[in-house]
N, C-alpha and C. Protein backbone atom coordinates (compact mmCIF):
# COMPACT_ATOMS: atom_id res chain seq x y z
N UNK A 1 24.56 -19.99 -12.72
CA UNK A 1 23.20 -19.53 -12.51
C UNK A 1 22.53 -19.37 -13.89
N UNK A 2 21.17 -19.81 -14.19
CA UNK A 2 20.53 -19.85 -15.15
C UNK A 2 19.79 -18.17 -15.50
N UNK A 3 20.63 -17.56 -15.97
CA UNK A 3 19.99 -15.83 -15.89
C UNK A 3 18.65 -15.91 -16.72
N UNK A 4 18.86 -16.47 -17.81
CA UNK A 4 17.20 -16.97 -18.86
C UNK A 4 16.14 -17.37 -17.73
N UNK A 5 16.34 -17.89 -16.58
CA UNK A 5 15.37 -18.48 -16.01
C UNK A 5 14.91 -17.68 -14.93
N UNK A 6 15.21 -16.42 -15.08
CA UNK A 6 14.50 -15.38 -14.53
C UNK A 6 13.14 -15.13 -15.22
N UNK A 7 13.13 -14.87 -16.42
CA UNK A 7 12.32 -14.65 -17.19
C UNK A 7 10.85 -15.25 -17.15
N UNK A 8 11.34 -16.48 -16.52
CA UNK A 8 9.93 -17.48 -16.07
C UNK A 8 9.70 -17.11 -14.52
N UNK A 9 10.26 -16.61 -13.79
CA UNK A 9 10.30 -16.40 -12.40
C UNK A 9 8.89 -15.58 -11.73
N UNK A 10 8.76 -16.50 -11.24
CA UNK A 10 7.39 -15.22 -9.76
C UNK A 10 7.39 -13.93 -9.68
N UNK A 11 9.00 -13.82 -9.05
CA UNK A 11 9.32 -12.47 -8.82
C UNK A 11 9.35 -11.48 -10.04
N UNK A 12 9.80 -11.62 -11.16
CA UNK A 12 9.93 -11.43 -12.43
C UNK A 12 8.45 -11.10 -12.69
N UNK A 13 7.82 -11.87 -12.75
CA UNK A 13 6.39 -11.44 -13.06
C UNK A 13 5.50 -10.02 -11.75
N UNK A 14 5.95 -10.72 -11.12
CA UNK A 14 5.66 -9.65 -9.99
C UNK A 14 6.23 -8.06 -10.23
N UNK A 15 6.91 -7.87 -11.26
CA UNK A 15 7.35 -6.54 -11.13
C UNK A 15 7.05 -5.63 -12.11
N UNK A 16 7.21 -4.71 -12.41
CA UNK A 16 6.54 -3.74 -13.66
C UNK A 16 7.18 -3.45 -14.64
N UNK A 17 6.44 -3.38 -16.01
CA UNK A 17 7.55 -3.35 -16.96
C UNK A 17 8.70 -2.63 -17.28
N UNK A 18 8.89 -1.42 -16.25
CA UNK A 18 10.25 -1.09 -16.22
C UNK A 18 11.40 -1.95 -15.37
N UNK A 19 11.13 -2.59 -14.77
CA UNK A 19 11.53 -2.97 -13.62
C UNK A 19 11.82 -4.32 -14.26
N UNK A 20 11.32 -4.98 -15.13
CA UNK A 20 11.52 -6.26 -15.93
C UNK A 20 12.40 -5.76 -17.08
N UNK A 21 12.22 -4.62 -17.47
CA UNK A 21 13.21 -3.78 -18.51
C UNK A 21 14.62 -4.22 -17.79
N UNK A 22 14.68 -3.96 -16.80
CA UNK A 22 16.13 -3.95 -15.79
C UNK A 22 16.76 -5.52 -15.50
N UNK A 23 15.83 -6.24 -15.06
CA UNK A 23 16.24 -7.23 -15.84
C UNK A 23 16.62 -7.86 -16.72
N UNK A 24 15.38 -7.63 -17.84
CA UNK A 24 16.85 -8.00 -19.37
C UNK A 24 17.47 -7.03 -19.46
N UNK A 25 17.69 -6.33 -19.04
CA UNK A 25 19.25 -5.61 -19.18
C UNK A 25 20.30 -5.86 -18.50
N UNK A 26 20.16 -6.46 -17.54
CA UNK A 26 21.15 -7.07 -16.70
C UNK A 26 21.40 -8.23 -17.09
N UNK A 27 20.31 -8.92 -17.52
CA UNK A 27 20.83 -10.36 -17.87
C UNK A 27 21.65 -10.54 -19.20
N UNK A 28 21.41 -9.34 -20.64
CA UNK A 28 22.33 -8.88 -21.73
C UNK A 28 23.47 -8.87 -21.18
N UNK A 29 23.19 -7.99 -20.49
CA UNK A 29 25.22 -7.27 -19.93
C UNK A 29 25.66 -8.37 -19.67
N UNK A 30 24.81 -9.68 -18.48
CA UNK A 30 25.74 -10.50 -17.47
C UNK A 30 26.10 -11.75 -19.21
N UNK A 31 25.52 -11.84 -20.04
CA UNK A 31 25.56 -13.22 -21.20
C UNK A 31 26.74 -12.31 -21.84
N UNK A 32 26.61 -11.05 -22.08
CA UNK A 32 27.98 -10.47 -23.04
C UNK A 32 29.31 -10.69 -22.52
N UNK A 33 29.19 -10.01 -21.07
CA UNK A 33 30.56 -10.30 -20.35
C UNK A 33 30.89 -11.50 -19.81
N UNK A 34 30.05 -12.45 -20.12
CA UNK A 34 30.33 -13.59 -19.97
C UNK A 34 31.65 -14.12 -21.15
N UNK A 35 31.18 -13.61 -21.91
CA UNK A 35 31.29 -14.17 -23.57
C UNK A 35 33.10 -13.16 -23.47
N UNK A 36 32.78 -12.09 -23.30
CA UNK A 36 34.04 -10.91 -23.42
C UNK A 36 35.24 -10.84 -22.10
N UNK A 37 34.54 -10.93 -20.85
CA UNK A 37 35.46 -10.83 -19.81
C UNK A 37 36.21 -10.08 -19.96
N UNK A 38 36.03 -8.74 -20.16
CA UNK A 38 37.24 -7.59 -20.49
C UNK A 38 37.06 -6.90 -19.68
N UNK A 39 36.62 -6.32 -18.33
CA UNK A 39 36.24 -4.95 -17.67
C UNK A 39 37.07 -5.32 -16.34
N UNK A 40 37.08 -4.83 -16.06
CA UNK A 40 37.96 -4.36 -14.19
C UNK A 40 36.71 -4.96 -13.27
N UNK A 41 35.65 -4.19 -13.35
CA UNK A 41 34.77 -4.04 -12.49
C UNK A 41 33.19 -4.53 -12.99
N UNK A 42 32.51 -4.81 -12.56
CA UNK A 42 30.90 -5.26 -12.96
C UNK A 42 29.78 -4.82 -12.52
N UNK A 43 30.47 -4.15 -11.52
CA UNK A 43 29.20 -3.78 -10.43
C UNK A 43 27.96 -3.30 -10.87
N UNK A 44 28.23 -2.42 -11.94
CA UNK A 44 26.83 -2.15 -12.99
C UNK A 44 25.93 -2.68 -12.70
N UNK A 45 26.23 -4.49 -13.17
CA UNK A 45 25.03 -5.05 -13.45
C UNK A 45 24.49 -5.67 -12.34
N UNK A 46 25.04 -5.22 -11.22
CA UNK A 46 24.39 -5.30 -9.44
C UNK A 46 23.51 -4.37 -9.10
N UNK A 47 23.97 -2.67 -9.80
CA UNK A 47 23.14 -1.92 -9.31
C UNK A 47 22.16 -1.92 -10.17
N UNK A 48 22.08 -2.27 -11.39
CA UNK A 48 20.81 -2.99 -11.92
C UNK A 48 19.57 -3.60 -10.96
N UNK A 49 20.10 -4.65 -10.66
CA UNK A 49 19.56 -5.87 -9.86
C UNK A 49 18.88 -5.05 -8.66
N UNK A 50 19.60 -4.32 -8.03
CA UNK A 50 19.49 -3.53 -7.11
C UNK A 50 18.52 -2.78 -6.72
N UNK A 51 18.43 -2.14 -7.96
CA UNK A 51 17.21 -0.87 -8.38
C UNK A 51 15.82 -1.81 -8.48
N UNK A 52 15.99 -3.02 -9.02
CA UNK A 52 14.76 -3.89 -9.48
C UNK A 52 14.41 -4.30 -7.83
N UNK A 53 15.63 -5.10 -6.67
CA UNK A 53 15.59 -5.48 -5.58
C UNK A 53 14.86 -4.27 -4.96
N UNK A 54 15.20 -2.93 -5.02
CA UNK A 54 13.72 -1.95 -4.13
C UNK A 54 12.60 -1.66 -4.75
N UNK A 55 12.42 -1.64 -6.10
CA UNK A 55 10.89 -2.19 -6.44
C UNK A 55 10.23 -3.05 -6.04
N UNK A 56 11.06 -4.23 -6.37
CA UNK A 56 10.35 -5.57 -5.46
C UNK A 56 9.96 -5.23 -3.79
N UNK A 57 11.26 -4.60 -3.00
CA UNK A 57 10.49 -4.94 -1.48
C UNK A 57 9.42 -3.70 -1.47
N UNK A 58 9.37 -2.75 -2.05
CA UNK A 58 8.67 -1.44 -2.14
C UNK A 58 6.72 -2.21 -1.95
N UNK A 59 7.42 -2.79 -3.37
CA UNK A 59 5.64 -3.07 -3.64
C UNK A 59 5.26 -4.44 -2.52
N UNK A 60 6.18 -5.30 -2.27
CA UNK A 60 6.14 -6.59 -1.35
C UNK A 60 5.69 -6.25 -0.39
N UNK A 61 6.21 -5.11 0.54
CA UNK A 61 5.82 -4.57 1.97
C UNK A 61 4.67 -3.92 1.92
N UNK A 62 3.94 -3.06 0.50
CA UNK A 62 3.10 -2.51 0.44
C UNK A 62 2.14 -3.40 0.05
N UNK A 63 1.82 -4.41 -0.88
CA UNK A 63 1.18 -5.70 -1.01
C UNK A 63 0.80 -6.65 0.69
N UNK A 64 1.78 -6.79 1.54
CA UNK A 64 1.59 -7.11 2.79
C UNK A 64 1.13 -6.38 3.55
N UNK A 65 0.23 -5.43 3.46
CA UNK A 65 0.28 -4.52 4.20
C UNK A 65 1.09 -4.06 5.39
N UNK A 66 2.53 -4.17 4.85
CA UNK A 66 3.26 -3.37 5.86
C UNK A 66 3.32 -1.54 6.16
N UNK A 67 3.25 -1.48 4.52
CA UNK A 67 3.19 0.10 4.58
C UNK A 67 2.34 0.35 3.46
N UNK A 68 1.77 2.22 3.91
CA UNK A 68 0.43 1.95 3.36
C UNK A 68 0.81 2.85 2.45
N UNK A 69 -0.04 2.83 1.38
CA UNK A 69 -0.09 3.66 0.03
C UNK A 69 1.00 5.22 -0.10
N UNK A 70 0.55 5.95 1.31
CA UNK A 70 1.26 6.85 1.01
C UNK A 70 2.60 6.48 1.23
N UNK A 71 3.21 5.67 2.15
CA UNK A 71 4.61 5.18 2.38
C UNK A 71 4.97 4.59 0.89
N UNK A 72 4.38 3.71 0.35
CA UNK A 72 4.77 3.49 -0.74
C UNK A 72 4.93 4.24 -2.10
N UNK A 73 4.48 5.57 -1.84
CA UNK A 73 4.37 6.14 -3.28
C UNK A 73 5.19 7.74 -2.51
N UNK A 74 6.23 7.52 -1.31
CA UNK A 74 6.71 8.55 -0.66
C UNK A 74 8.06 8.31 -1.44
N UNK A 75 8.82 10.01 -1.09
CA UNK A 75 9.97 10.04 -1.64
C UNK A 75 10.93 9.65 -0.31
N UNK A 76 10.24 10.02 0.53
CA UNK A 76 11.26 9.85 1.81
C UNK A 76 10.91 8.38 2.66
N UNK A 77 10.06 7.70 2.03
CA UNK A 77 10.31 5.86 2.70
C UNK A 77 11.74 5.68 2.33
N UNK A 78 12.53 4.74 3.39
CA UNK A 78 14.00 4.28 2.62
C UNK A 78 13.47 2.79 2.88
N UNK A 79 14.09 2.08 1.84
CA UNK A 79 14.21 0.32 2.77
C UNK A 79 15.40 0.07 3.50
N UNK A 80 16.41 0.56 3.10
CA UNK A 80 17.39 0.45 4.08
C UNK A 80 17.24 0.90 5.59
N UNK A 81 16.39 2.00 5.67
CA UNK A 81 16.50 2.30 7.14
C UNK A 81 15.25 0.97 7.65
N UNK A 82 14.07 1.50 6.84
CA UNK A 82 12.84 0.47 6.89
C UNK A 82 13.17 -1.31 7.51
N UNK A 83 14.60 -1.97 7.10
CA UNK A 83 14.86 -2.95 6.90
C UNK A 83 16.15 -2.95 7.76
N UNK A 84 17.00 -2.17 8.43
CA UNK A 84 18.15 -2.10 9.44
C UNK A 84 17.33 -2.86 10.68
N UNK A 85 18.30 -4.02 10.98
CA UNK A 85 17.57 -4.70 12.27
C UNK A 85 18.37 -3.52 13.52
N UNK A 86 19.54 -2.81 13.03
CA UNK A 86 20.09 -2.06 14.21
C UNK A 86 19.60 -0.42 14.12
N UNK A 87 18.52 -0.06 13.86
CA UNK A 87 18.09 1.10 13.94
C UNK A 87 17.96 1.35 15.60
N UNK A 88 18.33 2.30 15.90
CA UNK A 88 18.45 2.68 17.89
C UNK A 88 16.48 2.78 17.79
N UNK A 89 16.58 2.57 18.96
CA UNK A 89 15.25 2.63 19.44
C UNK A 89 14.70 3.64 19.25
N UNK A 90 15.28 4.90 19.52
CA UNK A 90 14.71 6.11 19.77
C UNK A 90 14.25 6.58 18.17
N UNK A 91 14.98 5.66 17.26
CA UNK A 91 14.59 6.12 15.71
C UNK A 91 13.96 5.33 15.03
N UNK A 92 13.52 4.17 16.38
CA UNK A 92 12.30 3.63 15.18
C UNK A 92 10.51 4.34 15.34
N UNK A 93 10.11 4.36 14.00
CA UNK A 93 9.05 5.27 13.95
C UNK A 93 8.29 4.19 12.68
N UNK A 94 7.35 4.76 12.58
CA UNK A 94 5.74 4.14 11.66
C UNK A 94 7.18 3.78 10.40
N UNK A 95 8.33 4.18 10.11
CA UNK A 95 8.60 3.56 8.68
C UNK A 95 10.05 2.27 9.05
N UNK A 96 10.13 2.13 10.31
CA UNK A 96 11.14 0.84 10.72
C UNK A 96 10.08 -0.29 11.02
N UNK A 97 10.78 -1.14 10.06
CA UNK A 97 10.00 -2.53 9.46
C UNK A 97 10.32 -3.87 10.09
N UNK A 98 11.80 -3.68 10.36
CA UNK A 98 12.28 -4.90 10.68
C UNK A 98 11.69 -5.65 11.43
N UNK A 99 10.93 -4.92 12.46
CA UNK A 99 10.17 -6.21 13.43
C UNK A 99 9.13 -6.60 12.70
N UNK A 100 7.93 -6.51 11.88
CA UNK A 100 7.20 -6.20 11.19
C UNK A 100 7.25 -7.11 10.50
N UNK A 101 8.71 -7.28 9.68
CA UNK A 101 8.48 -8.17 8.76
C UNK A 101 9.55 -9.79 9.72
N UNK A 102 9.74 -9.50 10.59
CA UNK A 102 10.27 -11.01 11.14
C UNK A 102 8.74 -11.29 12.07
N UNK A 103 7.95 -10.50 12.53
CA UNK A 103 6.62 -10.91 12.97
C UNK A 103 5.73 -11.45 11.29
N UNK A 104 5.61 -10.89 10.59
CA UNK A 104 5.20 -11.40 9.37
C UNK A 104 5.88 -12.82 9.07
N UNK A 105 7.04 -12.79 8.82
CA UNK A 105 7.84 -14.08 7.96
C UNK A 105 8.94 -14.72 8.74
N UNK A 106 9.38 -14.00 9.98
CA UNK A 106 10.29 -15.01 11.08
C UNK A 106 11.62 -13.99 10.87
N UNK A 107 12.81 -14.29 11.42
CA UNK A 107 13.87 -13.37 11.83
C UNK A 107 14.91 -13.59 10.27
N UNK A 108 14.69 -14.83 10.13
CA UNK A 108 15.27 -15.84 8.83
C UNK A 108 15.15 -14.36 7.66
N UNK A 109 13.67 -14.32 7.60
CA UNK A 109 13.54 -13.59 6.16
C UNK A 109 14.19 -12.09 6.28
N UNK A 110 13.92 -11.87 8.00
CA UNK A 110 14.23 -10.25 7.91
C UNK A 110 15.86 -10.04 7.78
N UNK A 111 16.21 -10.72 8.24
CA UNK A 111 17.88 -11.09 8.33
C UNK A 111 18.45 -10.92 6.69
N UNK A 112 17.47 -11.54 5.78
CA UNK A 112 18.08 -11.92 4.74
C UNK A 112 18.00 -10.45 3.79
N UNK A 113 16.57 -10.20 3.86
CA UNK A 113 16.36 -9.26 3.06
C UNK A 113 17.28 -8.14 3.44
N UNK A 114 17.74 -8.23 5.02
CA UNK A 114 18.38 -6.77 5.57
C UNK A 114 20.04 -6.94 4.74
N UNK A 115 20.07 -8.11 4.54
CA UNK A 115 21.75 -8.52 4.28
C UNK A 115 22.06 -7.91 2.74
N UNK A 116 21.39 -8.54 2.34
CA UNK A 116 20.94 -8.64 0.72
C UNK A 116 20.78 -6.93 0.36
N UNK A 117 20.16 -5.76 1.07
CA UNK A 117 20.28 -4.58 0.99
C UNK A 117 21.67 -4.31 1.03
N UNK A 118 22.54 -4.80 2.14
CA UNK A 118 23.46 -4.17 2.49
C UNK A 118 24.50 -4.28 1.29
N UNK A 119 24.44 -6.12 1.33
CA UNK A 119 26.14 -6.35 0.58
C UNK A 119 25.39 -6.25 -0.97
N UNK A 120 23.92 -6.28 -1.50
CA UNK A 120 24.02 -6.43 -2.76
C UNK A 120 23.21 -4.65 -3.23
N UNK A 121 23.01 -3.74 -2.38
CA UNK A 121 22.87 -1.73 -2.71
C UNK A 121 24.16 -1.70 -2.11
N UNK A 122 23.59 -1.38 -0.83
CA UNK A 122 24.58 -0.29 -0.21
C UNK A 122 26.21 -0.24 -0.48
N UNK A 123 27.12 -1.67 -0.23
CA UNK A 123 27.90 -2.09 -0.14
C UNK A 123 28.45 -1.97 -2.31
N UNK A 124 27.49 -1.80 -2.91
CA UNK A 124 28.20 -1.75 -4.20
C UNK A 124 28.15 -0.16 -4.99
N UNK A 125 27.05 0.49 -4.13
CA UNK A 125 26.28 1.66 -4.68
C UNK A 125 27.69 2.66 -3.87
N UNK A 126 27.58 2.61 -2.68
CA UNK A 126 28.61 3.32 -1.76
C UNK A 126 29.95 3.56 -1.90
N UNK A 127 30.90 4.19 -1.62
CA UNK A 127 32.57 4.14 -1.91
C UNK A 127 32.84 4.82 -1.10
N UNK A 128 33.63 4.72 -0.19
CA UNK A 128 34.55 5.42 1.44
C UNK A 128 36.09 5.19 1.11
N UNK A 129 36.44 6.20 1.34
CA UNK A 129 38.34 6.72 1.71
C UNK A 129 38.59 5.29 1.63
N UNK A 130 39.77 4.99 1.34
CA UNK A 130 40.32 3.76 2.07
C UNK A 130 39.70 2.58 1.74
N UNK A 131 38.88 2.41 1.43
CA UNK A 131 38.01 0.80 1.02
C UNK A 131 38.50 0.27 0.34
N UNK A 132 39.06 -0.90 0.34
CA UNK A 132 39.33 -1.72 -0.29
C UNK A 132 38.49 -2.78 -1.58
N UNK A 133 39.09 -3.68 -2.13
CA UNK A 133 38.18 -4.79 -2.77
C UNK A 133 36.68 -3.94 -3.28
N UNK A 134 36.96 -2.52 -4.09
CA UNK A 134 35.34 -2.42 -4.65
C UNK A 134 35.33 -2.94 -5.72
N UNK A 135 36.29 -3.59 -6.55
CA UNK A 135 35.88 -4.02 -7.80
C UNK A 135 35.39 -5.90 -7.68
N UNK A 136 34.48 -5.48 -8.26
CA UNK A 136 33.26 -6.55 -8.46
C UNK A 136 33.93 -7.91 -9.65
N UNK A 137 34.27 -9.06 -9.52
CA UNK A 137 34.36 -9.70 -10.41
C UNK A 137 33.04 -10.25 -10.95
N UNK A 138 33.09 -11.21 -12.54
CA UNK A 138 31.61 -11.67 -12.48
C UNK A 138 31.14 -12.89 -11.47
N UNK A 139 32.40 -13.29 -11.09
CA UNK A 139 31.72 -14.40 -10.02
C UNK A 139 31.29 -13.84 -8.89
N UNK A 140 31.82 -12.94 -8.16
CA UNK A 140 31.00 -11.82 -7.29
C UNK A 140 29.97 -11.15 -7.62
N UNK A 141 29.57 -10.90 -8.68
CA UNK A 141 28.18 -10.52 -9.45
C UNK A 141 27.27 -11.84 -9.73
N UNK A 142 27.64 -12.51 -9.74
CA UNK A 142 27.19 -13.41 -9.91
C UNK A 142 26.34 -14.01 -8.42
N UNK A 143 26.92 -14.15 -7.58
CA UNK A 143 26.53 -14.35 -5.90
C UNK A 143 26.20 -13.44 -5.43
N UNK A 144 26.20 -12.12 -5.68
CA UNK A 144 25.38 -10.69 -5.23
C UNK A 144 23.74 -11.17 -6.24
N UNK A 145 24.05 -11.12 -7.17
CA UNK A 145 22.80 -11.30 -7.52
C UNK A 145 21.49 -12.78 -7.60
N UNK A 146 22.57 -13.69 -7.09
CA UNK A 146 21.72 -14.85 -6.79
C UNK A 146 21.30 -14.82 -5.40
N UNK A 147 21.66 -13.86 -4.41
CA UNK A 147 21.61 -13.28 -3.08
C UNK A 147 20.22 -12.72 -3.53
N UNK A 148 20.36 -11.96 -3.97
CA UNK A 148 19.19 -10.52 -3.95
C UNK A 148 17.59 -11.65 -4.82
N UNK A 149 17.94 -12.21 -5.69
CA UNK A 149 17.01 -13.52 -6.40
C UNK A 149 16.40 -14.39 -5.37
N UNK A 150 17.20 -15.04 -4.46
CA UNK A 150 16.54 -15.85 -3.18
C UNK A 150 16.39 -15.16 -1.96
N UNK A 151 16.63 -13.91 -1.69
CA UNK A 151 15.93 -13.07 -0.96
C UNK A 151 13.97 -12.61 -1.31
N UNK A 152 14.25 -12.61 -3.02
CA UNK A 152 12.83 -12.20 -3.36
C UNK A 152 12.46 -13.47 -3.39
N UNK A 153 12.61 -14.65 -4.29
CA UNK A 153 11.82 -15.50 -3.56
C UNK A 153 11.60 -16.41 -2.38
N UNK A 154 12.01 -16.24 -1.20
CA UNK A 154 11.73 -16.25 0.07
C UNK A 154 10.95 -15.66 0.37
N UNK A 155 10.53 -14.16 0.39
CA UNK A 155 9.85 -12.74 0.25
C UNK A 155 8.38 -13.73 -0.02
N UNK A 156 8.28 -14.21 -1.67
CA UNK A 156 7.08 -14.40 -2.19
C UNK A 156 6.62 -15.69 -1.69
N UNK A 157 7.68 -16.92 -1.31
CA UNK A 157 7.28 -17.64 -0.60
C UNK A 157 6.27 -17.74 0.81
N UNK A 158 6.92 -16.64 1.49
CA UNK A 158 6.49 -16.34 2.63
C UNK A 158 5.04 -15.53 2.32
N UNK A 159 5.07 -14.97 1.73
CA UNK A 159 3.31 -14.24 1.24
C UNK A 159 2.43 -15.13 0.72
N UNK A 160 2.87 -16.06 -0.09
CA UNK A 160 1.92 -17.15 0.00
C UNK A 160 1.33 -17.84 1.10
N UNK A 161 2.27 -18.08 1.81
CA UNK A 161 2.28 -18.91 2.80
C UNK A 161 0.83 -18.03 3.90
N UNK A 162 0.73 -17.09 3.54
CA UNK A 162 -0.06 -16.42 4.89
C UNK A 162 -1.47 -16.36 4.35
């Protein structure tokens, strides 16, 4: 994966200069340990990616008018719940998105973006009793974060498109 070629990217531009801060910082870490390959684990430079991946859908859904100003500038919006295609009925309310955004962009995008939360936050951010396989190699960092990259641009594809 060409990490420099973020730098020219849509999404990249689309985000704020802290949030592009996080990027070259992720992309440092991912060219050093490229170079070093010494650590156990990488995941770091996922939850990097990560933190930048809910800026992006934050402002994306709020740019689409999915959610409105105050949802977007709330402490208690989640995207994970926002973006769970299996939220029970009885708990979806004004901040469950998922239909929202597969009526916006088709089941394709909501699917992706919901996946891309899971295995490239939740699934690296999280740790349970018993879990196995949490350490991250860079080739697994590597496909977590080219995951969460063509999730956003799909995202911006699809906003053009409308």
């Amino acid at each position: 994966m060409n990490w420099q070629g973020f730098f020219s990217s849509n999404w990249y531009s689309y985000l704020d200069e802290d949030h592009q801060a996080l990027v070259r910082t992720a992309v440092s870490l991912m060219e050093r340990q490229l170079v070093t390959d010494d650590l156990e684990d990488y995941s770091f430079i996922v939850f990097l990616m990560a933190k930048v991946y809910e800026a992006f859908l934050k402002k994306y859904l709020f740019d689409s008018g999915l959610i409105s100003d105050n949802s977007y500038h709330s402490k208690r919006f989640r995207i994970g719940r926002a973006l769970n295609p299996d939220v029970r009925k009885n708990h979806r309310d004004k901040w469950w998105l998922y239909d929202d955004i597969v009526d916006f962009c088709g089941e394709e995008l909501g699917d992706i973006l919901w996946k891309n939360w899971l295995e490239g936050r939740n699934r690296v951010v999280h740790s349970f009793p018993g879990e196995k396989n949490i350490l991250l190699s860079l080739d697994q960092v590597e496909k977590k974060v080219k995951n969460i990259v063509t999730a956003m641009e799909m995202a911006q594809e699809c906003a053009m498109n409308k």
